[in-house]
Protein backbone atom coordinates (compact mmCIF):
# COMPACT_ATOMS: atom_id res chain seq x y z
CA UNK A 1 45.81 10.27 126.51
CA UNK A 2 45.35 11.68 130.21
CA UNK A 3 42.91 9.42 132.13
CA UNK A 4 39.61 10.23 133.60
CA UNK A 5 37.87 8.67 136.42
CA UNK A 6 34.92 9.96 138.68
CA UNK A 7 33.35 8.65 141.31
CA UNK A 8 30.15 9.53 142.79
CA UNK A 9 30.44 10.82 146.56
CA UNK A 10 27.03 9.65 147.87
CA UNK A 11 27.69 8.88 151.91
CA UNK A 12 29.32 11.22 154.85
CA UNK A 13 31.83 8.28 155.33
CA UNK A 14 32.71 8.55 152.01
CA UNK A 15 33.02 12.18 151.55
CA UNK A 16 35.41 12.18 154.93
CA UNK A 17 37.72 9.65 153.15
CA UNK A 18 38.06 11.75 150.39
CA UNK A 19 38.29 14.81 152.71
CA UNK A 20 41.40 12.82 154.33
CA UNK A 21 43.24 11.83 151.42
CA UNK A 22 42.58 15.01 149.46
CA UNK A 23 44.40 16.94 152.86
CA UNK A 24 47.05 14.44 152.88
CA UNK A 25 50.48 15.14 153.79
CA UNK A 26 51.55 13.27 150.38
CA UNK A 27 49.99 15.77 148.08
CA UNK A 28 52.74 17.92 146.15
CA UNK A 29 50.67 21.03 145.33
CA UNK A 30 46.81 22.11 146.16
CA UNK A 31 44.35 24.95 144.73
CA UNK A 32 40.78 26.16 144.70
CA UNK A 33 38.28 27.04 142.55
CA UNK A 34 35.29 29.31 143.29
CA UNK A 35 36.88 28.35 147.05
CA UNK A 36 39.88 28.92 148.60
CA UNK A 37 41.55 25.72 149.61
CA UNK A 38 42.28 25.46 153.37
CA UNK A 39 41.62 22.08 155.43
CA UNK A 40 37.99 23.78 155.85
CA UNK A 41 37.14 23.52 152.36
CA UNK A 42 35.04 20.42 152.75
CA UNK A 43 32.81 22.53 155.71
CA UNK A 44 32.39 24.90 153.20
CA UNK A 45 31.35 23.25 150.09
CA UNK A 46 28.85 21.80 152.80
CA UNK A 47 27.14 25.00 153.76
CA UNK A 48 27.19 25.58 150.31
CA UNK A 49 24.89 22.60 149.54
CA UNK A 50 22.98 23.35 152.67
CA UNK A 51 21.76 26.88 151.29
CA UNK A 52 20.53 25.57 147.70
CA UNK A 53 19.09 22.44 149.56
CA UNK A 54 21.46 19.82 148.00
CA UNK A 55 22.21 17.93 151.26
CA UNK A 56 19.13 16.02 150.62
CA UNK A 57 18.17 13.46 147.63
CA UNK A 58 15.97 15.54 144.80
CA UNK A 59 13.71 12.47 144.36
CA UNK A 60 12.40 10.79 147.83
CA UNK A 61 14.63 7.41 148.42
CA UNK A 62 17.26 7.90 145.89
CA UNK A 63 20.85 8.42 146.86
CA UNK A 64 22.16 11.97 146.91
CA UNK A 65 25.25 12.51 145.07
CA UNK A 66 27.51 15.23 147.13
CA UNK A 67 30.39 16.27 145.05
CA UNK A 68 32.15 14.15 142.50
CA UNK A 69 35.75 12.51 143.43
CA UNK A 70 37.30 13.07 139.69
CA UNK A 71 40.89 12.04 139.07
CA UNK A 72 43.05 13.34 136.45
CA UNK A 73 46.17 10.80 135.96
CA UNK A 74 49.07 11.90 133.04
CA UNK A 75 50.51 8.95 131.67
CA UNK A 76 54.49 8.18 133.38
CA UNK A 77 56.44 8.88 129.93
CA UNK A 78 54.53 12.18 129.76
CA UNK A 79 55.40 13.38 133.51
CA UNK A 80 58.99 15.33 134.46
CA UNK A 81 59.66 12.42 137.26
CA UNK A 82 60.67 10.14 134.06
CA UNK A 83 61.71 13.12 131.86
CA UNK A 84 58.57 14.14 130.49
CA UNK A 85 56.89 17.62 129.80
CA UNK A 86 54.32 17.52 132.48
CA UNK A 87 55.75 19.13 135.43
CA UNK A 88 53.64 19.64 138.52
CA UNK A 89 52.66 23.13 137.57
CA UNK A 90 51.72 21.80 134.02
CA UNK A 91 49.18 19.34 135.76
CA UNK A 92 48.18 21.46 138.12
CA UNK A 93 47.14 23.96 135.08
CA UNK A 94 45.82 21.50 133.04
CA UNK A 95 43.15 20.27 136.24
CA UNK A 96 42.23 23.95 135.94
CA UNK A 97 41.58 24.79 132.27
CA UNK A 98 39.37 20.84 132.64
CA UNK A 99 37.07 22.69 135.06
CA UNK A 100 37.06 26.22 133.48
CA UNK A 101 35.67 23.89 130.71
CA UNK A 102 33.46 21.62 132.57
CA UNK A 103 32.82 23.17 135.85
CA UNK A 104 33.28 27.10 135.61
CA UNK A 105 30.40 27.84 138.17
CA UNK A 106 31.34 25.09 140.63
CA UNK A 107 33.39 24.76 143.56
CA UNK A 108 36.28 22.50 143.17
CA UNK A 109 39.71 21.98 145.22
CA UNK A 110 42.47 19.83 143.79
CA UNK A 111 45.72 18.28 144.98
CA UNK A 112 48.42 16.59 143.06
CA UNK A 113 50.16 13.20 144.29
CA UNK A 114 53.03 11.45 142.58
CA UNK A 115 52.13 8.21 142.25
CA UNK A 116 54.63 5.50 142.14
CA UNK A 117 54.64 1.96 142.30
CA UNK A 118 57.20 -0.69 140.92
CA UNK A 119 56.53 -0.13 137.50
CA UNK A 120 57.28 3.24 137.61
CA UNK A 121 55.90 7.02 138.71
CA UNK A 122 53.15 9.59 137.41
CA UNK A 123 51.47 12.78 138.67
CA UNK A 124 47.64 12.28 139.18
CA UNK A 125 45.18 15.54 139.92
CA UNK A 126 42.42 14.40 142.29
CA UNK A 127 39.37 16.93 142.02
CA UNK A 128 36.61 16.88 144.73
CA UNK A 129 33.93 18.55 142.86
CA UNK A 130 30.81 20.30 144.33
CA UNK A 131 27.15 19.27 143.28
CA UNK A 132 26.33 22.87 143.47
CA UNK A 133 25.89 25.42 140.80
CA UNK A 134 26.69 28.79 141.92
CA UNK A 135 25.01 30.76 139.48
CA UNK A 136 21.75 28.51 138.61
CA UNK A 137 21.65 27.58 142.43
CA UNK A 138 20.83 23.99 140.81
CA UNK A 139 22.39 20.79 140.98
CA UNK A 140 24.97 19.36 137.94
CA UNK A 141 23.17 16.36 135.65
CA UNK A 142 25.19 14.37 133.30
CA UNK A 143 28.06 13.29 134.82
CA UNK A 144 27.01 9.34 135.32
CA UNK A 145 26.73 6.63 133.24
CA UNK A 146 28.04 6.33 129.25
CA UNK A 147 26.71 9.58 128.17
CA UNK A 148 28.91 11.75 131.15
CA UNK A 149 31.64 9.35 130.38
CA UNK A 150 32.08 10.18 126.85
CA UNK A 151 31.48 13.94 127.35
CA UNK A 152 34.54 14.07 129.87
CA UNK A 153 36.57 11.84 127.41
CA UNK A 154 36.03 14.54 124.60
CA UNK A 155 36.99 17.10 126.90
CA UNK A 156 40.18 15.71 127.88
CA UNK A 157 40.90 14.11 123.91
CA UNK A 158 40.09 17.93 123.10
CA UNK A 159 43.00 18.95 125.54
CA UNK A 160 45.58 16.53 125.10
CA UNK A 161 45.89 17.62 121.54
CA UNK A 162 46.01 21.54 122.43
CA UNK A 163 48.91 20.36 125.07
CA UNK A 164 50.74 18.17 122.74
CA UNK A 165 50.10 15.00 124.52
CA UNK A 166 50.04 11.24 123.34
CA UNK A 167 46.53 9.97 122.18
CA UNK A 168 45.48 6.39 123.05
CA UNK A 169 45.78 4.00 120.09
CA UNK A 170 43.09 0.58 120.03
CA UNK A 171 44.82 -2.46 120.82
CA UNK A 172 47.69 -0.84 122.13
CA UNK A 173 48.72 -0.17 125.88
CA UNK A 174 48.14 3.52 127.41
CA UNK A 175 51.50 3.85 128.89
CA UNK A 176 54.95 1.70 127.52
CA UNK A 177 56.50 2.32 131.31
CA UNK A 178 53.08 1.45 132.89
CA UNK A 179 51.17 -1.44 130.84
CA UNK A 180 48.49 -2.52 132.96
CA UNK A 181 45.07 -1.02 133.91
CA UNK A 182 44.51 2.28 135.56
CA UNK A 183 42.00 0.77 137.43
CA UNK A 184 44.27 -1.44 139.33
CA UNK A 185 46.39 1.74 140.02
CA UNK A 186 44.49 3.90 141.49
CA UNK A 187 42.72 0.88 143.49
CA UNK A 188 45.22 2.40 146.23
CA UNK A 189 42.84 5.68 146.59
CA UNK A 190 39.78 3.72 146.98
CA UNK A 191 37.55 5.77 149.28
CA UNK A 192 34.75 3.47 150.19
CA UNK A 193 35.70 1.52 153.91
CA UNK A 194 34.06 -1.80 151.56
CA UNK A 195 37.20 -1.86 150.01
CA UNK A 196 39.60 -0.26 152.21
CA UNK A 197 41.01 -3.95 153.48
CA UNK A 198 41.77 -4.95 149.33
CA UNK A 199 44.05 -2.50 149.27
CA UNK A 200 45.86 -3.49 152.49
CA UNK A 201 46.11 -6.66 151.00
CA UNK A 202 47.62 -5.30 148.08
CA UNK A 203 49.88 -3.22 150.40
CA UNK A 204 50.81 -6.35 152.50
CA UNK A 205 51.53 -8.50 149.54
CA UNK A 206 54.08 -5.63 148.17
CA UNK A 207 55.62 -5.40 151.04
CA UNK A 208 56.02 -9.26 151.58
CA UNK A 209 57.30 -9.49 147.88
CA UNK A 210 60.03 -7.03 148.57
CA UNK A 211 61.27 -8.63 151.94
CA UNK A 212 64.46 -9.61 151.66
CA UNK A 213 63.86 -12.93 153.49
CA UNK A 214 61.43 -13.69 150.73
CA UNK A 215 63.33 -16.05 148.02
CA UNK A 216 60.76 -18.23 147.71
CA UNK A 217 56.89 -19.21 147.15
CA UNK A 218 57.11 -21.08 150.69
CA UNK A 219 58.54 -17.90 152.16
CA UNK A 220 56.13 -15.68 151.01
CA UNK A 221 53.13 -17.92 152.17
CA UNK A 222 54.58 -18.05 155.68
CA UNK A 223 55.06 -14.79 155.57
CA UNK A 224 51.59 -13.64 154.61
CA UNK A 225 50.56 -15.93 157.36
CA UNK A 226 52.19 -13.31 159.20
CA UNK A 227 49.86 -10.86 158.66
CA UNK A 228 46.66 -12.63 158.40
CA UNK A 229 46.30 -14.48 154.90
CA UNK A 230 46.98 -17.80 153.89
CA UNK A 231 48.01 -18.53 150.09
CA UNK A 232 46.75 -21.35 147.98
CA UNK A 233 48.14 -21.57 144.41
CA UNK A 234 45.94 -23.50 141.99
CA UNK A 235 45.57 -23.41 138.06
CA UNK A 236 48.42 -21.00 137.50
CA UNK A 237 46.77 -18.67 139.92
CA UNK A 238 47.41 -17.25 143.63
CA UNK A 239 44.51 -16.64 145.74
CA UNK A 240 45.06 -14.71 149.27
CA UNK A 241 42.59 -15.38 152.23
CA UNK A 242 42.27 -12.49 154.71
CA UNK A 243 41.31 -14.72 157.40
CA UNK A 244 40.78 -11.39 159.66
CA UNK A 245 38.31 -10.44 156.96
CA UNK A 246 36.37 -14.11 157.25
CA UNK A 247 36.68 -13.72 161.08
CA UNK A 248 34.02 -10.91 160.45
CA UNK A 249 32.03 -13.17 158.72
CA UNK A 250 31.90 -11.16 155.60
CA UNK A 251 32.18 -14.01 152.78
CA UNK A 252 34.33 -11.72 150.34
CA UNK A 253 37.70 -12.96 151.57
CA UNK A 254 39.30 -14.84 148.50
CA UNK A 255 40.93 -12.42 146.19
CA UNK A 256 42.97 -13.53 142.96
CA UNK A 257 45.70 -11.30 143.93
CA UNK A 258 46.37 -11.20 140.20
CA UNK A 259 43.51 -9.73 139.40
CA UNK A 260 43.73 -7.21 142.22
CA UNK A 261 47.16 -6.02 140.83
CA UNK A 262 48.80 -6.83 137.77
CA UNK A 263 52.39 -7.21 139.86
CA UNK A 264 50.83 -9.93 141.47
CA UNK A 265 50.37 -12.91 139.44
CA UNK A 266 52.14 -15.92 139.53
CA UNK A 267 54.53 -15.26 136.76
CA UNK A 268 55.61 -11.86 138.29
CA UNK A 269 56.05 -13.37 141.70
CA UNK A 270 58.06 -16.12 140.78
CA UNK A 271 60.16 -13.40 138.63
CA UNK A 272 60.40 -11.24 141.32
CA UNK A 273 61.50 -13.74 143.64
CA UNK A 274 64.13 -15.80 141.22
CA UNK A 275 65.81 -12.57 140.42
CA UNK A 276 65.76 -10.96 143.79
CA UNK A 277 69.65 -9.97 144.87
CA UNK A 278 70.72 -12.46 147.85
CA UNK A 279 71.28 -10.23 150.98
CA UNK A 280 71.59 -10.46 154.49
CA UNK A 281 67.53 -11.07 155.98
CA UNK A 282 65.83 -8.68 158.39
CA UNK A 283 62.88 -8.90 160.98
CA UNK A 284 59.47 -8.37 159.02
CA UNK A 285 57.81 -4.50 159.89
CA UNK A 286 57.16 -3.20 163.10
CA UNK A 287 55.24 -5.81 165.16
CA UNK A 288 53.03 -3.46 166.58
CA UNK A 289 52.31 -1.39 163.46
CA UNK A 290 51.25 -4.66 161.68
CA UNK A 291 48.79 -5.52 164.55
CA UNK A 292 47.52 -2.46 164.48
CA UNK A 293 46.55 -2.30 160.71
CA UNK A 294 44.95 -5.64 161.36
CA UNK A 295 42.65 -4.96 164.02
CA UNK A 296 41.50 -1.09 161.65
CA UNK A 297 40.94 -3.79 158.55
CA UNK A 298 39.01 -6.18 160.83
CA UNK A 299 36.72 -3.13 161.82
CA UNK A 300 36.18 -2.31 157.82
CA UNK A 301 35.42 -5.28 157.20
CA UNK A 302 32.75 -5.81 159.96
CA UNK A 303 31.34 -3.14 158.98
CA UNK A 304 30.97 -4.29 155.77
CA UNK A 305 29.77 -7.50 156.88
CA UNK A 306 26.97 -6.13 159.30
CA UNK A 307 25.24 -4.47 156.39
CA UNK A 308 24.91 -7.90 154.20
CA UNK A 309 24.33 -9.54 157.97
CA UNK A 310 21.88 -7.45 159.59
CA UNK A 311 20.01 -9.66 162.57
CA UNK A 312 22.25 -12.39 161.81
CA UNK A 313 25.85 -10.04 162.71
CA UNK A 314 27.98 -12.01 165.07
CA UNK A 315 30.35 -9.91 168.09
CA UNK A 316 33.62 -8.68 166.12
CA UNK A 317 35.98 -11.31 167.01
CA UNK A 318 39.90 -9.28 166.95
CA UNK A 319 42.76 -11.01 165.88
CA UNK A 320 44.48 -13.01 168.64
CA UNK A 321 47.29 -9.87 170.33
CA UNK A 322 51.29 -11.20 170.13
CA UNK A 323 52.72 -12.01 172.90
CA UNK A 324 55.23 -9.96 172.14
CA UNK A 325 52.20 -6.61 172.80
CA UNK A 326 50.46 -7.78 175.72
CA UNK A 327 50.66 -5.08 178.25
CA UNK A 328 50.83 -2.61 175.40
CA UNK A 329 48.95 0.17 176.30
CA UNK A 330 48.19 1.34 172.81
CA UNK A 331 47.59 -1.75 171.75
CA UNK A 332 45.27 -1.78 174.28
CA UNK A 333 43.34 1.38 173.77
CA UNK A 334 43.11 0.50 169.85
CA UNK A 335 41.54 -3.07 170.63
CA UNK A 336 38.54 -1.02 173.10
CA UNK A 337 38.12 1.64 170.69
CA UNK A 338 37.75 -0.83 167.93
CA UNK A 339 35.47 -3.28 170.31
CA UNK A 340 33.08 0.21 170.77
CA UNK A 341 33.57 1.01 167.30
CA UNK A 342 32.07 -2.57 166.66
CA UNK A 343 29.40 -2.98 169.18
CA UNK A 344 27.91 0.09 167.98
CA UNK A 345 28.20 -0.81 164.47
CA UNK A 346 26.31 -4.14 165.66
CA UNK A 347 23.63 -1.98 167.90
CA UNK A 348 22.22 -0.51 164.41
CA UNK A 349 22.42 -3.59 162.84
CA UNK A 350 20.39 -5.93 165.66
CA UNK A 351 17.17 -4.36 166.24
CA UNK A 352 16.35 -4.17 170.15
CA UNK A 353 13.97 -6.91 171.43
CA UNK A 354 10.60 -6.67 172.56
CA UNK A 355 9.91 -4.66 175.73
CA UNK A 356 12.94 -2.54 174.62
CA UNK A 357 15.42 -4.69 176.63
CA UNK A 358 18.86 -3.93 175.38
CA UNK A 359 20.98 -6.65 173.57
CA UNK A 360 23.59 -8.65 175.56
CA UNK A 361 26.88 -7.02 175.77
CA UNK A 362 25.49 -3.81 175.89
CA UNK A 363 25.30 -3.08 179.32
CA UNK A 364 22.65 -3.44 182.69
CA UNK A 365 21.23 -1.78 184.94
CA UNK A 366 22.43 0.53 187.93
CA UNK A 367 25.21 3.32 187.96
CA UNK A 368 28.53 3.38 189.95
CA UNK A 369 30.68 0.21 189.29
CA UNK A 370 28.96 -2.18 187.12
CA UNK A 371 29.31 1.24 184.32
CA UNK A 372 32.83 0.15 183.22
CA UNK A 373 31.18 -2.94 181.56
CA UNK A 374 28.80 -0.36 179.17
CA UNK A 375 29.74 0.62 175.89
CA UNK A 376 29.45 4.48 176.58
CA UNK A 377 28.59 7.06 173.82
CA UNK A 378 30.85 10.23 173.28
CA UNK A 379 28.60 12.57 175.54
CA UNK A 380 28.43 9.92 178.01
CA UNK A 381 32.59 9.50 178.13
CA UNK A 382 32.79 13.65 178.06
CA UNK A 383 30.37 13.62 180.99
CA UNK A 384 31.76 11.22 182.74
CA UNK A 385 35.04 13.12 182.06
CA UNK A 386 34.11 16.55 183.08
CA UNK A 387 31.36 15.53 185.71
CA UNK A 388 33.44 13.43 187.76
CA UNK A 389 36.80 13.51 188.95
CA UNK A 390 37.90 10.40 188.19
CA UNK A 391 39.17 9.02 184.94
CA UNK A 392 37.25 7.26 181.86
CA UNK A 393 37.42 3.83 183.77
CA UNK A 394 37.23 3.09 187.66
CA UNK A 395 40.18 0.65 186.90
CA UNK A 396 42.72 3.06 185.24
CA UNK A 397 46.07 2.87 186.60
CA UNK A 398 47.75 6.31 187.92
């Protein structure tokens, strides 16, 4: 059976993830329906909302769902990347005859991946659905909770038998090239930033795992060291701390990497390591790229934390730079971006004290040269910029 899975868009941030992964460079093939598909489509499913008054909640302090991220995965035996029927037209249809059933009056763009991870490959539709009727000018109901789930289930049990394709049997995996979860799958298109650094984890531990220097369990803890975790194996178990995550302060920093991904228990990584070919070792990735990706989880994270933390949310404390990148000057742009990224995160958090006085770190008082110590707004930099003939900081180098 094809699997389902919606989620509920119900922030900006949230909608621009999906926005961003939806206009990906990795996607094989993309349509529209009711709108053509162009990298504008999210603007316009916007305006759309705007003009039937959906950009607001329809009951005062609930959450307003957007659109609906719905994915559309065929199972791997089924697809033509392992031989199967399914081509990437044949998904691409199939997406399209599930909304002409579900969502005729709706504005809906899709885009096909191949997904592929050591267990094998499959084509997965992802559908970012509108809220919006177009012909009732109302919003859709139904879609949450067990009720919307088994309707969509029908609908695609309903299809899979027109299109010839294998129904799930109880007690029985979904997939004989792929038995584990779906859910640990498509963990890797996440869209919320509060889980954005468990899936770099997963991604770090893959890559770690498939390092040729890696032969054994002491390897791969020094190596996650590497990149900000430390390992402790207990019970038959392996547990990862992102220490750049408890940096933030944000408590939820011990993962069961097993239970994160199914490649990832202890059994598997032993097996994986015992029966890895001996070869000639080689430097871990890029430096500099690894940095980086710490210091954008560190950010997700914090921002995570400041929302559980509120009064109580600490400066963002950055992992300590190499060696090896001091002097970098992208390095060095990404750590102040990420410090203003932070600060402002931190500014919404702390409420201001009494008087109105401004929160340390946040600047004083006067103009001129004690500026370059302010965490400036965008205006402020583009006024700065266009106002003044000098550059963003009275200290840049020419």
């Amino acid at each position: 059976m094809t699997i389902i899975k919606l989620k509920p868009v119900t922030s900006e941030r949230h909608g621009e993830n999906v926005r961003r992964y939806l206009n990906g460079k990795d996607a094989l093939a993309r349509d529209g329906w009711n709108i053509f598909h162009s990298e504008h489509w999210y603007a316009e499913m916007d305006r759309t909302r705007e003009l039937f008054g959906h950009n607001e909640p329809a009951k005062r302090g609930t959450k307003n769902t957007i659109m609906y991220h719905q994915i559309l995965a065929f199972l791997p035996e089924e697809c033509s990347v392992n031989g199967g029927k399914m081509t990437p037209e044949h998904c691409m249809r199939y997406a399209m005859e599930y909304v002409a059933k579900r969502y005729p009056n709706n504005q809906v763009v899709f885009a096909l991946h191949e997904e592929k991870d050591k267990q094998g490959k499959r084509y997965a539709v992802h559908m970012a659905i509108n809220r919006s009727d177009l012909m009732t000018g109302k919003r859709i109901h139904g879609e949450g909770g067990k009720n919307g789930y088994k309707k969509r289930v029908a609908t695609v049990r309903e299809m899979d038998s027109e299109w010839g394709l294998k129904q799930v049997e109880e007690g029985k995996p979904n997939s004989l090239i792929r038995n584990r979860s779906p859910r640990d799958a498509e963990k890797a298109i996440i869209e919320d930033d509060r889980y954005s650094y468990k899936n770099n984890l997963r991604e770090i531990v893959a890559s770690v795992i498939k390092s040729p220097n890696v032969r054994s369990l002491g390897d791969f803890k020094k190596w996650i060291e590497e990149f900000g975790g430390e390992v402790d194996v207990r019970d038959d178990k392996v547990y990862v701390t992102d220490t750049d995550v408890r940096e933030t302060g944000n408590p939820k920093c011990t993962f069961d990497i097993g239970k994160l991904d199914g490649r990832f228990t202890l059994q598997e990584i032993q097996k994986s390591l015992e029966t890895k070919s001996v070869q000639q070792g080689k430097e871990p990735d890029n430096p500099k790229a690894v940095y980086l990706a710490r210091i954008d989880k560190a950010l997700a994270a914090y921002r995570e934390a400041a929302k559980q933390m509120g009064a109580d949310t600490p400066k963002l404390k950055l992992p300590k730079r190499p060696d090896s990148l001091v002097g970098d000057r992208d390095v060095t742009d990404r750590i102040l971006a990420a410090s203003r990224a932070a600060e402002k995160i931190r500014s919404k958090a702390v409420p201001k004290r009494s008087g109105g006085e401004q929160l340390p770190g946040r600047g004083g008082k006067g103009s001129g040269g004690g500026t370059h110590n302010r965490a400036r707004t965008h205006s402020q930099t583009v006024t700065r910029k266009n106002g003044r003939g000098g550059g963003e900081r009275s200290n840049t180098s020419r």
